[in-house]
C-alpha atoms as a PDB file:
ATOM      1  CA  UNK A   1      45.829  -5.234 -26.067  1.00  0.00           C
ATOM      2  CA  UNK A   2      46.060  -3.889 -22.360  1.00  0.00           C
ATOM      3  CA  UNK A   3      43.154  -5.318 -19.909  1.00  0.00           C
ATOM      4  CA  UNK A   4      43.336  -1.767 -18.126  1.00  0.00           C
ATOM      5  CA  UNK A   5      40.194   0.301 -17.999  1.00  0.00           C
ATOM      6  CA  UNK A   6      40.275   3.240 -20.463  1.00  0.00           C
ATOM      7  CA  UNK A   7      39.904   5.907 -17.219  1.00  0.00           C
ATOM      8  CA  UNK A   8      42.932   4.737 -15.288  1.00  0.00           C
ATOM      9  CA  UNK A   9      46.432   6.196 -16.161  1.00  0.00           C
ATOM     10  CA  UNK A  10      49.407   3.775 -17.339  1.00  0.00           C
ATOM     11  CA  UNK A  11      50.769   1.303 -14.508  1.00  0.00           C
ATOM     12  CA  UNK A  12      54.519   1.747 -14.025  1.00  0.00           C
ATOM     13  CA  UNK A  13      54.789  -1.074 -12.102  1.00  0.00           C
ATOM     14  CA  UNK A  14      53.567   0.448  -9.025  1.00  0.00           C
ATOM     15  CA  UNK A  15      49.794   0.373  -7.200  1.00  0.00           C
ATOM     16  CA  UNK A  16      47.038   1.355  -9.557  1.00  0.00           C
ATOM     17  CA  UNK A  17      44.973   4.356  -8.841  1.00  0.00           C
ATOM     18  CA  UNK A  18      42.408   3.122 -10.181  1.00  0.00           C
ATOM     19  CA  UNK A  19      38.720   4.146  -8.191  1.00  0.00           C
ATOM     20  CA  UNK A  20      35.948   3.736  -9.333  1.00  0.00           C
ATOM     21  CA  UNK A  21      33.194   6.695  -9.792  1.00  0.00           C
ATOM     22  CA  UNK A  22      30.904   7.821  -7.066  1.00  0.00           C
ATOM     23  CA  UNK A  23      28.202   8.254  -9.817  1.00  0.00           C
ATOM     24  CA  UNK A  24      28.626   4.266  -9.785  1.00  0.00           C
ATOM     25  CA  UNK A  25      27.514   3.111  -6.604  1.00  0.00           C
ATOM     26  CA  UNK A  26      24.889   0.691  -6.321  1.00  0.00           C
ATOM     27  CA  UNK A  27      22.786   1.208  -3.469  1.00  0.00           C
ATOM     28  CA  UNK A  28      21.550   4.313  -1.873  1.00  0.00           C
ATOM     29  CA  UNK A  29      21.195   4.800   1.578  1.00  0.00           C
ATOM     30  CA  UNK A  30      19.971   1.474   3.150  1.00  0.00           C
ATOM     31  CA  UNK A  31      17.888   1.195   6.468  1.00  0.00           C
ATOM     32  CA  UNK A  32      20.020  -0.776   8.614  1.00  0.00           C
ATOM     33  CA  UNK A  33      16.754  -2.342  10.281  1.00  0.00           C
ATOM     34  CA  UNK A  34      14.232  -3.727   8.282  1.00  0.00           C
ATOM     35  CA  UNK A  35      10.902  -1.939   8.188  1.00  0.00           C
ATOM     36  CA  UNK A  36       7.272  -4.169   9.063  1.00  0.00           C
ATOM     37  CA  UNK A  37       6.345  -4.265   5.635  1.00  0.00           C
ATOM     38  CA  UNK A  38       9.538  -5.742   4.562  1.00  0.00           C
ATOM     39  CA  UNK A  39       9.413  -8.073   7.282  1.00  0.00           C
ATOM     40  CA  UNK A  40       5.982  -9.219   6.232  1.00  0.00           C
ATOM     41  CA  UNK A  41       7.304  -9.854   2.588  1.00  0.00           C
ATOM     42  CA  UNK A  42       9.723 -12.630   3.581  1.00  0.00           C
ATOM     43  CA  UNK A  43       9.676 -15.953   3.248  1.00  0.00           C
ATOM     44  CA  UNK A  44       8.363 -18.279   6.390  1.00  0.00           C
ATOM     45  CA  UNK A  45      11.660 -19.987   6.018  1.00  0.00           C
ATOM     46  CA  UNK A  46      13.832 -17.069   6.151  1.00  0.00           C
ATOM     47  CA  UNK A  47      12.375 -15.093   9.095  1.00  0.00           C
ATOM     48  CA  UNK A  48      12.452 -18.184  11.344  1.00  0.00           C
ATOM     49  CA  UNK A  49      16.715 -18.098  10.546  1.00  0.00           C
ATOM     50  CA  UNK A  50      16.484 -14.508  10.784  1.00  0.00           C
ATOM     51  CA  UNK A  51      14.041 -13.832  13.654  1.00  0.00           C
ATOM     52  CA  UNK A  52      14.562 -16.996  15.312  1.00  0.00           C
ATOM     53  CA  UNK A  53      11.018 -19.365  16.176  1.00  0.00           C
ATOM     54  CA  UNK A  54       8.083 -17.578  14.852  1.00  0.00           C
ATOM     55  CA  UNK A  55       6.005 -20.291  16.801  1.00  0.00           C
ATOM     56  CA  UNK A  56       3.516 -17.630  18.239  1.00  0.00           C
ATOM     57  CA  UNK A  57       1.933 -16.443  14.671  1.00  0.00           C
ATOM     58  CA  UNK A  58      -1.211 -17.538  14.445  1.00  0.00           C
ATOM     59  CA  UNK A  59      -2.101 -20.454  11.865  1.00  0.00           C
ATOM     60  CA  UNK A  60      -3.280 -18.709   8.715  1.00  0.00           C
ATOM     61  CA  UNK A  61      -4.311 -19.695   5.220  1.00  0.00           C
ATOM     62  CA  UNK A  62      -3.330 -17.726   2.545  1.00  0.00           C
ATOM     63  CA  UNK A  63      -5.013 -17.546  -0.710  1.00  0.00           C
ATOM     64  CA  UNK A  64      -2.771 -16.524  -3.873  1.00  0.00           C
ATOM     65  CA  UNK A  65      -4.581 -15.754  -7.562  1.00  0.00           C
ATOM     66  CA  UNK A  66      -3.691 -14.047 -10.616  1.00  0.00           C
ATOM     67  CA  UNK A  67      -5.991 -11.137 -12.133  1.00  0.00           C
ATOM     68  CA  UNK A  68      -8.577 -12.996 -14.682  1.00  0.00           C
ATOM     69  CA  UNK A  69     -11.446 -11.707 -16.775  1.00  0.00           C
ATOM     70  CA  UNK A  70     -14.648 -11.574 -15.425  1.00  0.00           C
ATOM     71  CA  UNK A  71     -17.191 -10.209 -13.494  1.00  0.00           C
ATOM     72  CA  UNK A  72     -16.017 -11.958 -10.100  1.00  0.00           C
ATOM     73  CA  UNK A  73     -12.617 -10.358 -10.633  1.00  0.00           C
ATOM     74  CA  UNK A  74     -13.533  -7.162  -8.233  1.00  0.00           C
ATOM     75  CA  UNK A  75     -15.416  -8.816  -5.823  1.00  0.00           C
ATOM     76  CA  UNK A  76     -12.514 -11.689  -5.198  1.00  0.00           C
ATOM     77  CA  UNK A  77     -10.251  -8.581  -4.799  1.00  0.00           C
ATOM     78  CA  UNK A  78     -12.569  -6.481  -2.569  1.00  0.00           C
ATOM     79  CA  UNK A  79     -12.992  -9.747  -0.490  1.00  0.00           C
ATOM     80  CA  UNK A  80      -9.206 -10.348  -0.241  1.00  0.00           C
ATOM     81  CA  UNK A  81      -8.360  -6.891   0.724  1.00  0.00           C
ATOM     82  CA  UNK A  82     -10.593  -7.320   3.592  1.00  0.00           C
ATOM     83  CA  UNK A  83      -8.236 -10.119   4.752  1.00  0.00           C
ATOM     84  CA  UNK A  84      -5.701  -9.724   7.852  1.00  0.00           C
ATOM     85  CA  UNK A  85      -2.896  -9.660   5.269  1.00  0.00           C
ATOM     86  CA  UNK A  86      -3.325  -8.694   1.361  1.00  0.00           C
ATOM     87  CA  UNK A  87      -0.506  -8.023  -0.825  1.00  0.00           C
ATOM     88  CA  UNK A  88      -0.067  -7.797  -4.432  1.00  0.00           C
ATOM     89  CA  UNK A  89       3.284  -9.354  -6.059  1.00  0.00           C
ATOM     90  CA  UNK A  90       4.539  -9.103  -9.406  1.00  0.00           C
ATOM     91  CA  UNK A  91       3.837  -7.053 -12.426  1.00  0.00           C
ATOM     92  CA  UNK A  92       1.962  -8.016 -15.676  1.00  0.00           C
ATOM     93  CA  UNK A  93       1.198 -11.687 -15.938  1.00  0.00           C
ATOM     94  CA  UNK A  94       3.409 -12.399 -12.784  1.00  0.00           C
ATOM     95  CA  UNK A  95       1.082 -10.381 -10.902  1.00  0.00           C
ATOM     96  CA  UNK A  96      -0.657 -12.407  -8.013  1.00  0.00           C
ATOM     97  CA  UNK A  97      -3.039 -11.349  -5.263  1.00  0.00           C
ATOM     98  CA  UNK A  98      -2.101 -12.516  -1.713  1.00  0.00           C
ATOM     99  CA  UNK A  99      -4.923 -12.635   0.759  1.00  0.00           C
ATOM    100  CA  UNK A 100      -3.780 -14.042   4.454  1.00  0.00           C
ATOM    101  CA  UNK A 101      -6.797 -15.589   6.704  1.00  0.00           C
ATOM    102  CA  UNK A 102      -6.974 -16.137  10.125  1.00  0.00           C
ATOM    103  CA  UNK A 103      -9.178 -19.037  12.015  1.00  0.00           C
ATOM    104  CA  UNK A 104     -11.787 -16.103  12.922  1.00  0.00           C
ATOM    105  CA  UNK A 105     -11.889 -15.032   9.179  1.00  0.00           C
ATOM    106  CA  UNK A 106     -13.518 -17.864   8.075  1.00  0.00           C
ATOM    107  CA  UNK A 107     -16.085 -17.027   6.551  1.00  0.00           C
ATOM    108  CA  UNK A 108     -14.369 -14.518   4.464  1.00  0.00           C
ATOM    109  CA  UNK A 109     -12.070 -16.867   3.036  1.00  0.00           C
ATOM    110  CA  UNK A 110     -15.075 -19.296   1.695  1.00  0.00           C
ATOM    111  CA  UNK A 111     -15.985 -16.772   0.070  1.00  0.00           C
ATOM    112  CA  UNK A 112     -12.986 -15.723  -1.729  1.00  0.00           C
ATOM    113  CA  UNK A 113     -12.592 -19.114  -2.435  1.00  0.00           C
ATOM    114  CA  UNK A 114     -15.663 -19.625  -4.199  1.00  0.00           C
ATOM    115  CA  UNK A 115     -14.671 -16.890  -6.670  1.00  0.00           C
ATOM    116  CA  UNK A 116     -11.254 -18.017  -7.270  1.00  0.00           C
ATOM    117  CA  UNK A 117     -11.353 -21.238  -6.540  1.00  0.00           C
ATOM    118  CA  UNK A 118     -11.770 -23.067 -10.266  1.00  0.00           C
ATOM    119  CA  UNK A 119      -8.833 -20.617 -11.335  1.00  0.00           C
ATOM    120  CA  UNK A 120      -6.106 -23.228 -12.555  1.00  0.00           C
ATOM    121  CA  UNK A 121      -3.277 -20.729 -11.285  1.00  0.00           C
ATOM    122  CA  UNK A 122      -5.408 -20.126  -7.398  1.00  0.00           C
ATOM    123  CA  UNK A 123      -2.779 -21.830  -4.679  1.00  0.00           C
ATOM    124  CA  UNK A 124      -3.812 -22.469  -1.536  1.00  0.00           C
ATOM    125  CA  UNK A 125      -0.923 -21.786   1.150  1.00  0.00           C
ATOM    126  CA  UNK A 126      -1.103 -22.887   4.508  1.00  0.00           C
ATOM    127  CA  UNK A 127       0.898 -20.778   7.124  1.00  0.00           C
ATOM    128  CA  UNK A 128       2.592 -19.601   3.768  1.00  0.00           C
ATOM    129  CA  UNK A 129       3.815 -22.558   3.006  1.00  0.00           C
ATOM    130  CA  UNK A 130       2.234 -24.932  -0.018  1.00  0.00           C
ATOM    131  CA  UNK A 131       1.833 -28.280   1.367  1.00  0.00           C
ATOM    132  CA  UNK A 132      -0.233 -31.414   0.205  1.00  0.00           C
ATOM    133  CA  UNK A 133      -3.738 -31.482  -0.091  1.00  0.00           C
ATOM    134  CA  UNK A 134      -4.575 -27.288   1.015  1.00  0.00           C
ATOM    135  CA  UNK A 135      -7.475 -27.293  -1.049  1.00  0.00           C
ATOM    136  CA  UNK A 136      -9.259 -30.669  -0.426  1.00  0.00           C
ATOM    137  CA  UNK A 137      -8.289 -31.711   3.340  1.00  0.00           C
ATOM    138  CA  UNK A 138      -6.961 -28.007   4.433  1.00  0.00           C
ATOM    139  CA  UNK A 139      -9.865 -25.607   3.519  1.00  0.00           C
ATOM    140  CA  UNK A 140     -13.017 -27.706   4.461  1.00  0.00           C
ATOM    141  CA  UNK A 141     -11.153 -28.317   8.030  1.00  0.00           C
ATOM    142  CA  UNK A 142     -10.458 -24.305   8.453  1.00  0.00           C
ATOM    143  CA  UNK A 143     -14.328 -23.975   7.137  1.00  0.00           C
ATOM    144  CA  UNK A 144     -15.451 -26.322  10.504  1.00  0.00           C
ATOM    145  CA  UNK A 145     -14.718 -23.073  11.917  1.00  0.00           C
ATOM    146  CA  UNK A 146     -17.335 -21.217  10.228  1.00  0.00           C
ATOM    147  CA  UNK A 147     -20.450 -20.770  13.481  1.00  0.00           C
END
């Protein structure tokens, strides 16, 4: 059995002419520079490789839910779309609400919290990044800031 394609012609020994199809090709015409919304997708991680030190964003805390039944369920969204940063990722059950605070949001973020705050799946990010105790040292420090 040959391992040729069944689109190429016969080898005689010589260079294949084998190309492949136009109708093929994987990727359509790609910015070559990112746009802001992509840039605002990445990971912390990544930009500071890719844009070098991203020291001079301001410290944030980022709340991340799932939908959930209930009559909270359009308030918590209304109050994280009023957030410096809300995104939605995912589809279906891997869909999660991304709501990014800043110190002078304060308020606003105590009270998303309080509506999606006994959610098992809520995570509390800080500067995007999930670190130790968010919820019980993190968020009661960020509400000192609350006047």
């Amino acid at each position: 059995m040959s391992s040729q394609p069944a689109d190429t012609p016969p080898n005689d020994g010589g260079v294949s002419e084998y190309r492949p199809s136009d109708r093929f090709w994987p990727y359509v015409d790609v910015a070559e520079e990112p746009s802001d919304e992509e840039l605002a997708l990445l990971d912390p991680d990544l930009r500071e490789i890719l844009l070098g030190d991203t020291s001079a964003r301001p410290f944030s805390v980022t709340i991340v839910f799932p939908p959930f039944d209930g009559p909270d369920y359009d308030r918590a969204v209304e109050a994280a779309q009023a957030s410096t940063g809300y995104r939605v990722t995912g589809l279906g059950s891997a869909m999660r609400h991304r709501a990014r605070f800043l110190p002078n949001e304060a308020l606003r973020l105590r009270t998303l919290f309080e509506l999606v705050g006994p959610l098992d799946a809520c995570e509390v990010l800080v500067d995007d990044r999930p670190v130790p105790y968010a919820r019980e040292l993190w968020l009661p420090l960020f509400w000192f800031l609350i006047r």
